[in-house]
Protein backbone atom coordinates (compact mmCIF):
# COMPACT_ATOMS: atom_id res chain seq x y z
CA UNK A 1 26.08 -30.44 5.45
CA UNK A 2 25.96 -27.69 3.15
CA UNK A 3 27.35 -23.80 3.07
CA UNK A 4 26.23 -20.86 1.04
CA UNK A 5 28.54 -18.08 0.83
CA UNK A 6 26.91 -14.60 -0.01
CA UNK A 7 27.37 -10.97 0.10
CA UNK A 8 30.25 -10.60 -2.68
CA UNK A 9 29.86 -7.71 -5.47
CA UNK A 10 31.80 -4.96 -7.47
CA UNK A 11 32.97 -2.55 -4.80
CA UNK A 12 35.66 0.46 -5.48
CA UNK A 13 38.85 0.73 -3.39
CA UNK A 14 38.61 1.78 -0.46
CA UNK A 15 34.82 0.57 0.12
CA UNK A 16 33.81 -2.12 2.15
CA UNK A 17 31.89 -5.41 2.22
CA UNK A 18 30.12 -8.11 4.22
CA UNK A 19 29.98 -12.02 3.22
CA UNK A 20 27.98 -14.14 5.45
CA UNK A 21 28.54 -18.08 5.30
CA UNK A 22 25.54 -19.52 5.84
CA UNK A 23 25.43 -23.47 7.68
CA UNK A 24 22.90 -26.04 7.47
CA UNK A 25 22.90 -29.40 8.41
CA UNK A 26 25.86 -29.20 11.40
CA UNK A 27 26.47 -26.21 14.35
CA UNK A 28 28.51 -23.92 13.43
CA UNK A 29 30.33 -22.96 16.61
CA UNK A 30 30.90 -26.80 17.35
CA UNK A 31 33.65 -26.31 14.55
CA UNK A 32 36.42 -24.27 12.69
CA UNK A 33 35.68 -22.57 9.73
CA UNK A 34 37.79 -20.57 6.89
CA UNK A 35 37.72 -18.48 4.50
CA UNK A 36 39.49 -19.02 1.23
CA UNK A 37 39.73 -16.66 -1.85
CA UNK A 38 41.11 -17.72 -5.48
CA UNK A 39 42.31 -14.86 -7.78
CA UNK A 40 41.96 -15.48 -11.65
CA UNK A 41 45.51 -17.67 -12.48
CA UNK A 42 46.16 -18.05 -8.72
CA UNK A 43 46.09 -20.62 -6.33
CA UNK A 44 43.48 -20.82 -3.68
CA UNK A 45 44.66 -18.94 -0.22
CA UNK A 46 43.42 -18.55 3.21
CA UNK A 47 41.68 -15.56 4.24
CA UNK A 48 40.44 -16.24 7.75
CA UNK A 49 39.18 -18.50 10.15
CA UNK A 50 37.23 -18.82 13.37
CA UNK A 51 36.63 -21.66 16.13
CA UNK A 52 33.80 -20.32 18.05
CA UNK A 53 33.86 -22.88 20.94
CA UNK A 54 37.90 -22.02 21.51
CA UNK A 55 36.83 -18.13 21.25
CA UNK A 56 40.17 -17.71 18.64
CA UNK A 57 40.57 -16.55 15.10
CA UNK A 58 43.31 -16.08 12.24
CA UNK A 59 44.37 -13.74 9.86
CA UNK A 60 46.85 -13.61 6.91
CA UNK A 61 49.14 -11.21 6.73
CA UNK A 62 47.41 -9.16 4.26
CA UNK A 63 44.55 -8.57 5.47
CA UNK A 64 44.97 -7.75 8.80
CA UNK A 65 43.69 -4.91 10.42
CA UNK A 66 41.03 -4.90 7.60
CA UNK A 67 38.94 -7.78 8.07
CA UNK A 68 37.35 -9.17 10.48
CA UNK A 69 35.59 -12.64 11.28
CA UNK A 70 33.14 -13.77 13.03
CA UNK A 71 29.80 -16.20 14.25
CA UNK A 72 26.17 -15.51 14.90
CA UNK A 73 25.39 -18.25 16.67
CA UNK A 74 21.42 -17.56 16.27
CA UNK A 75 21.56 -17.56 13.16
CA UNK A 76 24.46 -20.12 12.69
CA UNK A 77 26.03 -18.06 9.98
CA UNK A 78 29.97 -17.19 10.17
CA UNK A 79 30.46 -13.44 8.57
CA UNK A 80 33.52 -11.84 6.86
CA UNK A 81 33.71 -7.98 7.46
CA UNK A 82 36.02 -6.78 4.66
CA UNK A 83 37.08 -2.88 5.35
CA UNK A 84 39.46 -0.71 2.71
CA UNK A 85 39.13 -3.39 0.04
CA UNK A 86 42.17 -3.41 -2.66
CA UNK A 87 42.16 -4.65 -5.58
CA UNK A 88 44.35 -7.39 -4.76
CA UNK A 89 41.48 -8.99 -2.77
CA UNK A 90 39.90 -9.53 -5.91
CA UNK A 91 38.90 -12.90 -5.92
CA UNK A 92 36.02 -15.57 -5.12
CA UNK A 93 35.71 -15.88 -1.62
CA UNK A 94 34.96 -19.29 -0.50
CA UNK A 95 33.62 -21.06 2.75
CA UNK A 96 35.15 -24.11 4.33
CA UNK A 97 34.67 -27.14 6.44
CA UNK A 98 38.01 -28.31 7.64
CA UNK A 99 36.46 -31.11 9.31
CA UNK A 100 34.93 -32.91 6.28
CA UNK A 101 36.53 -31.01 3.73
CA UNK A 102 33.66 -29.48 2.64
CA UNK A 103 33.59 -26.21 0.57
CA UNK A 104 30.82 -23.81 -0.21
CA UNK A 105 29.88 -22.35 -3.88
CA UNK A 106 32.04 -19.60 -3.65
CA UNK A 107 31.06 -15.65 -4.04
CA UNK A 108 32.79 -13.02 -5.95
CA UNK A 109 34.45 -9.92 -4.55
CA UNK A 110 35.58 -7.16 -6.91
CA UNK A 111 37.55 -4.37 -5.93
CA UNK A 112 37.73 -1.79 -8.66
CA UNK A 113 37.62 1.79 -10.00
């Protein structure tokens, strides 16, 4: 089992970004999968998450309206669509495996002027 998380970077307020989770070793839409993020001094939160074989997905609160997740099943890869970043979603975004607990190497968003 293994997940790479990519796609994070310095982007100004307002801008956007894309972070793909990529999945090897199990099928992606067989299971759930979240995203986390960690600020710097803060505990690690959930983002988002998706089950692709029960067609549903979650937000928190704050972002809302602003994100948005989803699967490619071809290339069995679960993406993040981030839209008017703030700065408070500064953070390293982290995928995750609910069913085994797994967790991926984490990539960095940074939303600043």
């Amino acid at each position: 089992v293994q997940l790479v998380e990519s796609g994070g970077g310095l982007v100004q307020p307002g801008g956007s970004l894309r972070l793909s989770c990529a999945a090897s070793g199990f099928t992606l839409e067989d299971y759930a999968i979240g995203w986390f993020r960690q600020a710097p001094g803060k505990e690690r939160e959930g983002v988002s998450c998706i089950s692709m074989s029960e067609n549903s997905t979650w937000y928190t609160h704050s972002v809302k309206g602003r994100f948005t997740i989803s699967g490619d099943n071809a290339k069995n890869t679960v993406l993040l669509q981030m839209n008017s970043l703030k700065p408070e979603d500064t953070g390293v975004y982290y995928c995750h495996l609910p069913r085994v607990d797994y967790w991926g190497q984490g990539t960095q968003v940074t939303v600043s002027s």
